[in-house]
Protein backbone atom coordinates (compact mmCIF):
# COMPACT_ATOMS: atom_id res chain seq x y z
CA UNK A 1 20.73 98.78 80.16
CA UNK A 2 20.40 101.48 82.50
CA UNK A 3 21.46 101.28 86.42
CA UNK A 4 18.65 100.08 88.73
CA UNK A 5 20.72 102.41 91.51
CA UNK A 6 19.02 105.14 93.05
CA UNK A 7 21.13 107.78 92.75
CA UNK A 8 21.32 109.36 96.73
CA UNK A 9 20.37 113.25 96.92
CA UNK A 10 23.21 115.22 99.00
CA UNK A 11 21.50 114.52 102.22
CA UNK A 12 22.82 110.54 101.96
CA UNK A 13 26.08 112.09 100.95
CA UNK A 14 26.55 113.71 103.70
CA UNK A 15 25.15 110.97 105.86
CA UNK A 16 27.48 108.44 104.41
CA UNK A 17 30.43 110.62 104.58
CA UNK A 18 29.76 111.03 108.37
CA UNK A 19 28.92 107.83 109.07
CA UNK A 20 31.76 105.77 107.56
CA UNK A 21 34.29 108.35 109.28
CA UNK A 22 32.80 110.07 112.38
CA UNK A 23 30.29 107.14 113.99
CA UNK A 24 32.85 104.37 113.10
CA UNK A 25 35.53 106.05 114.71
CA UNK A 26 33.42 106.65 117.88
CA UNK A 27 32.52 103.11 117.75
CA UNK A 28 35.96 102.41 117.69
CA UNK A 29 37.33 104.75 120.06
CA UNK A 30 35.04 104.81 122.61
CA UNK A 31 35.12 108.49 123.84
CA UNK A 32 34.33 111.59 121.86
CA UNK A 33 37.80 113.04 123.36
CA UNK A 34 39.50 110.25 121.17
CA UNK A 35 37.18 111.00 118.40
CA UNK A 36 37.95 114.93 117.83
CA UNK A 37 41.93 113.80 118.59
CA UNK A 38 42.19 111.18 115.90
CA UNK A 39 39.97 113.99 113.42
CA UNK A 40 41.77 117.11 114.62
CA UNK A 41 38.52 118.92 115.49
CA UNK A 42 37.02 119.91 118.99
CA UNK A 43 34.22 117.73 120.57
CA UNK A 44 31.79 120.19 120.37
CA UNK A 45 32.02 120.04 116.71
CA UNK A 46 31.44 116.15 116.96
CA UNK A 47 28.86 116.24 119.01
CA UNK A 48 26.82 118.38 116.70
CA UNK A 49 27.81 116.28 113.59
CA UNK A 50 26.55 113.21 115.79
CA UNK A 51 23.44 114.79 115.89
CA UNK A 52 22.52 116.05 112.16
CA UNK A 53 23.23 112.40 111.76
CA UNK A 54 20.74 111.22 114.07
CA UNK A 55 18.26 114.27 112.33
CA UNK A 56 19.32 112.88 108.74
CA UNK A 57 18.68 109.34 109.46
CA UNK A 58 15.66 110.17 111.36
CA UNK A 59 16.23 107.40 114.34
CA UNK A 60 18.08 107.73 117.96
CA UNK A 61 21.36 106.64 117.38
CA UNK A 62 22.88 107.16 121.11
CA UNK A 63 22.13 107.32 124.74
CA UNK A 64 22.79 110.54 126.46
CA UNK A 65 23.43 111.25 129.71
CA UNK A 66 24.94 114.45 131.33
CA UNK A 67 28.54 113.84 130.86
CA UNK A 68 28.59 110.83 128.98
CA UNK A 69 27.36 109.91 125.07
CA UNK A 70 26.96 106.31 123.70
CA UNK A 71 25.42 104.15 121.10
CA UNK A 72 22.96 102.25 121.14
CA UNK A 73 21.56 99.22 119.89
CA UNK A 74 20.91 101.08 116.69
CA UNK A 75 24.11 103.11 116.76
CA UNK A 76 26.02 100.01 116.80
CA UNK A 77 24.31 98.34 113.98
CA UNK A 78 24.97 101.76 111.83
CA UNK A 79 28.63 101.49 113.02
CA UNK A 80 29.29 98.29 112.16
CA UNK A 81 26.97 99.10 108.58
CA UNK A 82 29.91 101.78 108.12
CA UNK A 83 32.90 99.28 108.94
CA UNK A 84 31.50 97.64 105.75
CA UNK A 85 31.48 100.55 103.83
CA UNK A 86 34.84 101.93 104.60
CA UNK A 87 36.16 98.39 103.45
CA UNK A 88 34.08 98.87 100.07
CA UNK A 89 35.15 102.23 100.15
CA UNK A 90 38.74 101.21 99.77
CA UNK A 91 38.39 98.52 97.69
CA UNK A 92 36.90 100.35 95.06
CA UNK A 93 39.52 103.16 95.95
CA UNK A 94 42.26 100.65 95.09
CA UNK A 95 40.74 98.62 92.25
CA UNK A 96 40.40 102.40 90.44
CA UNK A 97 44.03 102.71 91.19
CA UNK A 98 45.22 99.64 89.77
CA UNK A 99 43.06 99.36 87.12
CA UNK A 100 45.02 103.04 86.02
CA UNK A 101 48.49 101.38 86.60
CA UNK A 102 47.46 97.86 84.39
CA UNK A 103 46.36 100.68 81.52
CA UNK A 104 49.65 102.49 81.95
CA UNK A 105 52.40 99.75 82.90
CA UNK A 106 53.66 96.68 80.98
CA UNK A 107 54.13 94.11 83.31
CA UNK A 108 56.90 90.82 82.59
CA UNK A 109 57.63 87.54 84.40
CA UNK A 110 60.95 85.88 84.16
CA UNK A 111 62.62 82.61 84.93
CA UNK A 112 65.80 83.99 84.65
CA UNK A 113 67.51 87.27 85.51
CA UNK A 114 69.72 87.92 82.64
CA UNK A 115 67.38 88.44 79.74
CA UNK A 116 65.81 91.23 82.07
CA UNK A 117 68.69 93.28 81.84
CA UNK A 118 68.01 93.49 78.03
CA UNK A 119 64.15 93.26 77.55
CA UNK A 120 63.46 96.19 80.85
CA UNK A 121 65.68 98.81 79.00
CA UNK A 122 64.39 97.80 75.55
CA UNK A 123 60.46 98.78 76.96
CA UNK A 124 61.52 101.51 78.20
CA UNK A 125 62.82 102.64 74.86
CA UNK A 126 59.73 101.53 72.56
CA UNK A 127 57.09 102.64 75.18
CA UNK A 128 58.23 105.72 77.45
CA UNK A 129 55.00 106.50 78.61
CA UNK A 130 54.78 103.22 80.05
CA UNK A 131 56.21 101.75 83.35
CA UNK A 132 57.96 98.64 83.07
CA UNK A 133 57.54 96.31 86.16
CA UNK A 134 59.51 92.54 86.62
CA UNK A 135 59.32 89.63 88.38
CA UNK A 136 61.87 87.26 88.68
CA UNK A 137 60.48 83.30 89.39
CA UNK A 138 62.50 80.14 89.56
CA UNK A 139 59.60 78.08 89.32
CA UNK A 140 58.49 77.46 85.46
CA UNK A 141 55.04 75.92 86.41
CA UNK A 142 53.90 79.12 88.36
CA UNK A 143 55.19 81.67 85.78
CA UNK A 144 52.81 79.88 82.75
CA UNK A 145 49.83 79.81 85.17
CA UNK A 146 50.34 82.95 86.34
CA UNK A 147 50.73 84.35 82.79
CA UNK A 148 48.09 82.32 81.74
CA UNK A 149 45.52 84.41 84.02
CA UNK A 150 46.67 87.51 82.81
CA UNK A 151 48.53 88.82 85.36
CA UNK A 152 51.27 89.50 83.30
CA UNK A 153 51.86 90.88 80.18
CA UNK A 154 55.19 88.94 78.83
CA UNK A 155 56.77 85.79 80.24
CA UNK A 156 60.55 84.59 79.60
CA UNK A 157 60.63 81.16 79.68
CA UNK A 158 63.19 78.89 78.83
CA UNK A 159 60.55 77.14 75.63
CA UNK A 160 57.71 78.52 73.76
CA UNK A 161 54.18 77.83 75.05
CA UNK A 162 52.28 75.72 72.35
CA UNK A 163 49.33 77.82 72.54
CA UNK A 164 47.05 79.76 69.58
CA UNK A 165 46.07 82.89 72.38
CA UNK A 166 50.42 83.92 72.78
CA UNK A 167 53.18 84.59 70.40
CA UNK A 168 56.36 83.30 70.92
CA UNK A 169 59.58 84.97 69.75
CA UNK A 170 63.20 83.99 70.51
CA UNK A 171 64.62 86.22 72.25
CA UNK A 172 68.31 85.73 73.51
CA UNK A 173 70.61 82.77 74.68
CA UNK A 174 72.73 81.96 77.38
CA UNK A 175 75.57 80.00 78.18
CA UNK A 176 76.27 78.73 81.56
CA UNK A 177 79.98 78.41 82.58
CA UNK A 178 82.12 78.16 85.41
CA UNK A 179 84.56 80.99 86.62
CA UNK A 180 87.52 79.80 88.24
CA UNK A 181 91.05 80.78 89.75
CA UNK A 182 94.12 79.60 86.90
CA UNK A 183 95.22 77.54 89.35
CA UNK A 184 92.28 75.69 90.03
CA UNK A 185 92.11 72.11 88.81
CA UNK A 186 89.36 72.46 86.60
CA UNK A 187 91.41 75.35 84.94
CA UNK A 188 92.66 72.85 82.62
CA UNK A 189 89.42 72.16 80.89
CA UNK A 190 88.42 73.68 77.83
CA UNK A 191 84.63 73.16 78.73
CA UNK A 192 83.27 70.71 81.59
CA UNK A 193 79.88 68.87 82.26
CA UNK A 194 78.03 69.29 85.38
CA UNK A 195 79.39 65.70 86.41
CA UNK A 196 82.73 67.36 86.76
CA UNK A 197 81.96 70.28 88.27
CA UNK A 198 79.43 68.62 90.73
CA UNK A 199 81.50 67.89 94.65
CA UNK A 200 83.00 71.43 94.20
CA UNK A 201 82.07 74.15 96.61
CA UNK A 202 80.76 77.47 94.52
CA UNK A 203 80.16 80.37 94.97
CA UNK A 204 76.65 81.71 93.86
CA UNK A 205 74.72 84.69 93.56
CA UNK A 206 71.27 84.89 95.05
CA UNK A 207 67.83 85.58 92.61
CA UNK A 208 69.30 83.60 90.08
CA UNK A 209 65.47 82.16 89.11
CA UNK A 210 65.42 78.51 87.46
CA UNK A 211 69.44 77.88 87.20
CA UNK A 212 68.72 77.08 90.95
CA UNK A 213 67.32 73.92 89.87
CA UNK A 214 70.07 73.36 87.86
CA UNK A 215 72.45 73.46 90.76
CA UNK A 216 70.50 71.12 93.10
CA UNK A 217 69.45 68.34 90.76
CA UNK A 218 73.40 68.62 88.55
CA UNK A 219 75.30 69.18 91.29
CA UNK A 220 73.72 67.44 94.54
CA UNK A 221 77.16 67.00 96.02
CA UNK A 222 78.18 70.73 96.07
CA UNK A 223 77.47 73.02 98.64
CA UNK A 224 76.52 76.81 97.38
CA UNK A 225 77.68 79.96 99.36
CA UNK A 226 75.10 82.50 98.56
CA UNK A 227 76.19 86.27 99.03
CA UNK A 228 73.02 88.04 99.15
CA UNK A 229 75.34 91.69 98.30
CA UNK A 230 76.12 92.14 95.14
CA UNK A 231 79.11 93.94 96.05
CA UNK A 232 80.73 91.78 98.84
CA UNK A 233 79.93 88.96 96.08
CA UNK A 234 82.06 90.71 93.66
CA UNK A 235 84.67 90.98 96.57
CA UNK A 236 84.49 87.41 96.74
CA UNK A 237 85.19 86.31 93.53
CA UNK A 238 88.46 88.68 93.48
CA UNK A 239 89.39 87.15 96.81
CA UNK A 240 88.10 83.75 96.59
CA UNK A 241 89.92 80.35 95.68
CA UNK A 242 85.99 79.10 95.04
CA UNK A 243 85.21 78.64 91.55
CA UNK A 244 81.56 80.74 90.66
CA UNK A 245 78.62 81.03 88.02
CA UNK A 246 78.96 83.25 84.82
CA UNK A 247 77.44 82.95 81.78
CA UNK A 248 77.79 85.30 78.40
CA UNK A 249 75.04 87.69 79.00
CA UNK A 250 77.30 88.31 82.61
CA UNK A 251 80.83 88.63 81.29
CA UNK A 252 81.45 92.33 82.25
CA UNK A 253 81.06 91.22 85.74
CA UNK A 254 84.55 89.35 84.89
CA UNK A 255 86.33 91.30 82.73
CA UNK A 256 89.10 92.78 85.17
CA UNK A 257 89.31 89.59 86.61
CA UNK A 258 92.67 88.34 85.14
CA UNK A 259 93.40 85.63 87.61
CA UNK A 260 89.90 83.80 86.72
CA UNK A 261 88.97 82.02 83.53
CA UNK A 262 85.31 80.81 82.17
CA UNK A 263 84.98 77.23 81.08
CA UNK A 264 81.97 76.74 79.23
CA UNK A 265 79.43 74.16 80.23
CA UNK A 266 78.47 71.88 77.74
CA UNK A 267 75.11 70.38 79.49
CA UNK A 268 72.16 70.98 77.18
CA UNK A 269 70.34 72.43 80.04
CA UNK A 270 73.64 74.81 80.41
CA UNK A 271 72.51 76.41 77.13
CA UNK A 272 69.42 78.09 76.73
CA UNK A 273 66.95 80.11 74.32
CA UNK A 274 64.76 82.31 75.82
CA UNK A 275 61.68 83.26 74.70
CA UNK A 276 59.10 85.65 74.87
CA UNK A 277 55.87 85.06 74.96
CA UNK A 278 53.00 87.43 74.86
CA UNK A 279 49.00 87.27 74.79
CA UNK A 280 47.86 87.89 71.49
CA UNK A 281 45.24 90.79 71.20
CA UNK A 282 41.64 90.13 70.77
């Protein structure tokens, strides 16, 4: 079906062009001296272009007076017309823009921050032609309805979504444990529950996604120093008598660490499978 639209001849080009820039501008400015500042041209030259717009449209646009220029009740109306087009103007602008970056970047949601370190390289690998853009969420609900619109590509989640439009594929696990000092007295555990850990003060690493809500709802009577700097946090753990977080997909983080051990953490929620789920393609 072909476009009702009339297509405008270079006369409405030009019009619209001046409109949504010069008029507006005057109608937001005031003065023609602010006008020719904010465009970089003299006020001669906008004076003329207000006119050829007033010859184009074919209708008084302004009062005139011998030192002073001004809209009126017409003027305004066409200024505030080109408010509304500068607005569409830009919209369309940006939804060009992004519609480009959707076609040429894979976008992924995660509840956790660890299988990111794997999966971002991994796209970058298979598709170099392709940006690769995360987000980390702790909140499980938000990542499947925000996935479920489309508004991103692949979602890690801690359980496959039952659903015949995605494709769920295991993807990695991790082990939650807890990084202590040798002398500490839960060094002399070979793994703990949360029910042992939970009235000790940790250490804890901000943007950790969902295993927040495992350390409020296991551990309600520990209180959590978050170190937003990855390096002072590193500092920390060296310096610290505080036991921390590591898990298996984080152990180079505490492999010069020789006066710390990792106790696993034998909590089902502790352990997890990852997976990744996708939108299958119509």
């Amino acid at each position: 079906m072909k476009s009702t639209v009339p297509i405008p001849d270079h006369r409405l080009k030009y019009c619209h062009r001046e409109i949504n820039l010069e008029s507006y501008a005057f109608y937001k400015y005031g003065t023609l001296t602010k006008v020719a500042e904010e465009f970089h041209i003299s006020q001669p030259t906008i004076t003329r272009t207000m006119k050829r717009l007033e010859d184009v449209l074919g209708v008084t646009l302004f009062n005139r007076s011998a030192n002073r220029i001004k809209f009126n009740e017409v003027g305004i109306h066409a200024a505030k017309m080109a408010e509304e087009l500068l607005q569409s103007a830009e919209q369309y602008q940006s939804g060009v823009i992004n519609f480009d970056r959707q076609l040429h970047t894979i976008s992924a949601i995660s509840c956790a921050p660890a299988p990111l370190w794997n999966l971002t390289p991994e796209l970058s690998r298979k598709h170099p032609g392709q940006t690769i853009s995360s987000k980390l969420i702790a909140d499980l609900e938000q990542i499947e309805r925000d996935f479920r619109l489309h508004k991103y590509d692949i979602a890690i989640l801690p359980y496959p979504i039952d659903d015949e439009d995605f494709t769920n594929t295991s993807y990695i696990e991790e082990h939650l444990s807890i990084n202590v000092p040798l002398d500490h007295a839960l060094a002399e555990y070979s793994e703990v529950t949360s029910k042992q850990i939970n009235g000790y003060n940790c250490l804890l690493s901000p943007e950790i996604g969902f295993w927040e809500n495992f350390c409020k709802t296991k551990l309600p009577s520990s209180k959590f120093l978050v170190q937003k700097d990855d390096f002072s946090f590193q500092e920390l753990i060296k310096e610290s008598n505080l036991p921390c977080f590591s898990t298996n997909l984080a152990e180079e983080h505490f492999i010069n660490l020789k006066n710390r051990i990792n106790i696993p953490i034998t909590d089902e929620d502790a352990n997890v499978t990852f997976y990744l789920v996708q939108h299958n393609k119509k």
